[in-house]
Protein backbone atom coordinates (compact mmCIF):
# COMPACT_ATOMS: atom_id res chain seq x y z
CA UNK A 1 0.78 -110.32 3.05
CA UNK A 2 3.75 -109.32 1.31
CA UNK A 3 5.87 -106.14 3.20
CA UNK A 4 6.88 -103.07 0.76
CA UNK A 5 10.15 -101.71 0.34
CA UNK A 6 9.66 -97.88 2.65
CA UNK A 7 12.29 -96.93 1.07
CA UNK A 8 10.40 -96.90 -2.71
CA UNK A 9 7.10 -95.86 -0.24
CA UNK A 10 8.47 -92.59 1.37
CA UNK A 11 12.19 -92.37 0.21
CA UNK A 12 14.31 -89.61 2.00
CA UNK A 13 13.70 -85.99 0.71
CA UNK A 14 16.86 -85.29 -0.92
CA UNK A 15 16.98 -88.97 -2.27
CA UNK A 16 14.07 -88.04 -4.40
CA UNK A 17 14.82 -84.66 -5.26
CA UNK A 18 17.87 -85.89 -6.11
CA UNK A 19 16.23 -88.45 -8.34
CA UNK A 20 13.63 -85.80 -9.61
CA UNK A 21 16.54 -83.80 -10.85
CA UNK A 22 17.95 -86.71 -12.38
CA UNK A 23 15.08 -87.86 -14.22
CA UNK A 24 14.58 -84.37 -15.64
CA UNK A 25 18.62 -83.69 -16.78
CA UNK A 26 17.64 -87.15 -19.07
CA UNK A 27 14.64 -85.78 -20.43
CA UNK A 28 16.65 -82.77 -21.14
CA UNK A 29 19.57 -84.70 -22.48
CA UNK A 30 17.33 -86.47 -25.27
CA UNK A 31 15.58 -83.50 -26.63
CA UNK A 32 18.85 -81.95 -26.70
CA UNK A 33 19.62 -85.04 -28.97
CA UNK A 34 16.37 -84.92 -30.80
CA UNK A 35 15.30 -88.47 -29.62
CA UNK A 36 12.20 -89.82 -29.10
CA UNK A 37 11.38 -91.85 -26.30
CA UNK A 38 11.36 -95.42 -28.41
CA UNK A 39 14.21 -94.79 -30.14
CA UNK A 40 16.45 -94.68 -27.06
CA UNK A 41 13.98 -97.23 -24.85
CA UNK A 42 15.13 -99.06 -28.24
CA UNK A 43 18.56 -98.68 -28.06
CA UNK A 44 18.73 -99.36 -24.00
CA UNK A 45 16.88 -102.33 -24.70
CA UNK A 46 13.77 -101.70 -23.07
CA UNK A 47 10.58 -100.33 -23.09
CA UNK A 48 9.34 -96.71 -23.42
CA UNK A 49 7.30 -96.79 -20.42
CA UNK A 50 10.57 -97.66 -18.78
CA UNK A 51 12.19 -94.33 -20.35
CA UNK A 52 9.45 -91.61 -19.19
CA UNK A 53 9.38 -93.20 -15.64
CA UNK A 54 12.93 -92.13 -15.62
CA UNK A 55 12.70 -89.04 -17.28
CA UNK A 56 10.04 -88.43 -14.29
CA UNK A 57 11.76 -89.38 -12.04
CA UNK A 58 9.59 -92.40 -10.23
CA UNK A 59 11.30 -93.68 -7.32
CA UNK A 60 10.66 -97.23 -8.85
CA UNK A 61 12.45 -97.17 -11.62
CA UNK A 62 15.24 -99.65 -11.80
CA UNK A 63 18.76 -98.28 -11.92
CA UNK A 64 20.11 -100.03 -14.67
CA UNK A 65 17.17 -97.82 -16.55
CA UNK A 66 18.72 -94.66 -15.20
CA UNK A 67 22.40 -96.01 -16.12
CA UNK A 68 21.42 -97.07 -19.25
CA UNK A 69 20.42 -93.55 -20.43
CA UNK A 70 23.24 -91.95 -19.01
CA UNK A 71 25.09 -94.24 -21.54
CA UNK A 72 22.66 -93.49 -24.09
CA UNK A 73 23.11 -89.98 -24.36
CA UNK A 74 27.29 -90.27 -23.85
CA UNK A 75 26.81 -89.16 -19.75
CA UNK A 76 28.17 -92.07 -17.91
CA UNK A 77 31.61 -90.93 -17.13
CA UNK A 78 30.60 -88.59 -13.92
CA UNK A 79 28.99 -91.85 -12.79
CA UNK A 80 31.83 -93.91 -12.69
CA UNK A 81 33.33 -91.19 -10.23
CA UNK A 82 30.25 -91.53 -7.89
CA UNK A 83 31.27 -92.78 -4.50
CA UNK A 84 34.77 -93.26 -5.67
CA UNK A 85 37.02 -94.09 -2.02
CA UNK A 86 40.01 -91.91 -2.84
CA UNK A 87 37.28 -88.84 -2.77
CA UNK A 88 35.60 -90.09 0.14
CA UNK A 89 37.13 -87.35 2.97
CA UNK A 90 34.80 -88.66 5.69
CA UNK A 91 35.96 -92.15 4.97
CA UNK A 92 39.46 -91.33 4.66
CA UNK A 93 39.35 -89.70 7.73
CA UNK A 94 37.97 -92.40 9.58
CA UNK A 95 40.42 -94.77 8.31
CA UNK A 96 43.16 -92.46 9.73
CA UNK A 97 41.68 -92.29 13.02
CA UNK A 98 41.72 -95.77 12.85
CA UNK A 99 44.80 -96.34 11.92
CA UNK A 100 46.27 -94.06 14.91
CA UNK A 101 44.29 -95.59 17.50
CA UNK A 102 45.46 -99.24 16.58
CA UNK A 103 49.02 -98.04 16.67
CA UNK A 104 48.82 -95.52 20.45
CA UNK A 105 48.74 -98.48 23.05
CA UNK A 106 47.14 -97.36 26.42
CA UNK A 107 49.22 -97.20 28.98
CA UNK A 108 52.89 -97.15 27.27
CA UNK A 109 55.87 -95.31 28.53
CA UNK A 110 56.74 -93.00 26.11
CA UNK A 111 60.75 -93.13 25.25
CA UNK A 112 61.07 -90.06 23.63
CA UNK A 113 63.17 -87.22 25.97
């Protein structure tokens, strides 16, 4: 018996809205471009089925599929900003709090008068 991936079963809700919305700004993008779903599964180098699962936005579909069109259609740019670490406030943060708690030692006299 072979255990499934619940992630691709039942992903989070805004995971696959967020991939809904995604799949449907592609679609969007290559009618825009007046493309038909070969041409562009041609020039991604795969198949069309690949394309519309995308452009539905199946859970399944690989990422490299969903990259690939982004390049495609000349989107790619805002990707390469995704998750970048000198945007990530939480993160930052954290690493600040961090920081000051390695430096504080419990238990110090303070010098300063």
């Amino acid at each position: 018996m072979t255990a499934r991936n619940t992630l691709t079963q039942a992903p989070p809700y805004a995971v696959e809205k967020a991939i809904k919305r995604l799949g449907a700004n592609l679609r969007t993008a290559r009618l825009r471009r007046n493309l038909i779903i070969k041409d562009v599964a041609q020039k991604i180098g795969t198949g069309p089925r690949a394309v519309s699962d995308a452009e539905q936005g199946k859970i399944t579909t690989s990422f490299v599929v969903y990259t690939a069109l982004l390049w495609a259609y000349d989107l790619l740019r805002p990707m390469e900003e995704l998750a970048d670490p000198a945007t990530d406030e939480e993160g930052l943060a954290m690493v600040k709090w961090r920081e000051r708690a390695r430096t504080e030692k419990p238990g110090e006299l303070d010098s300063d008068f």
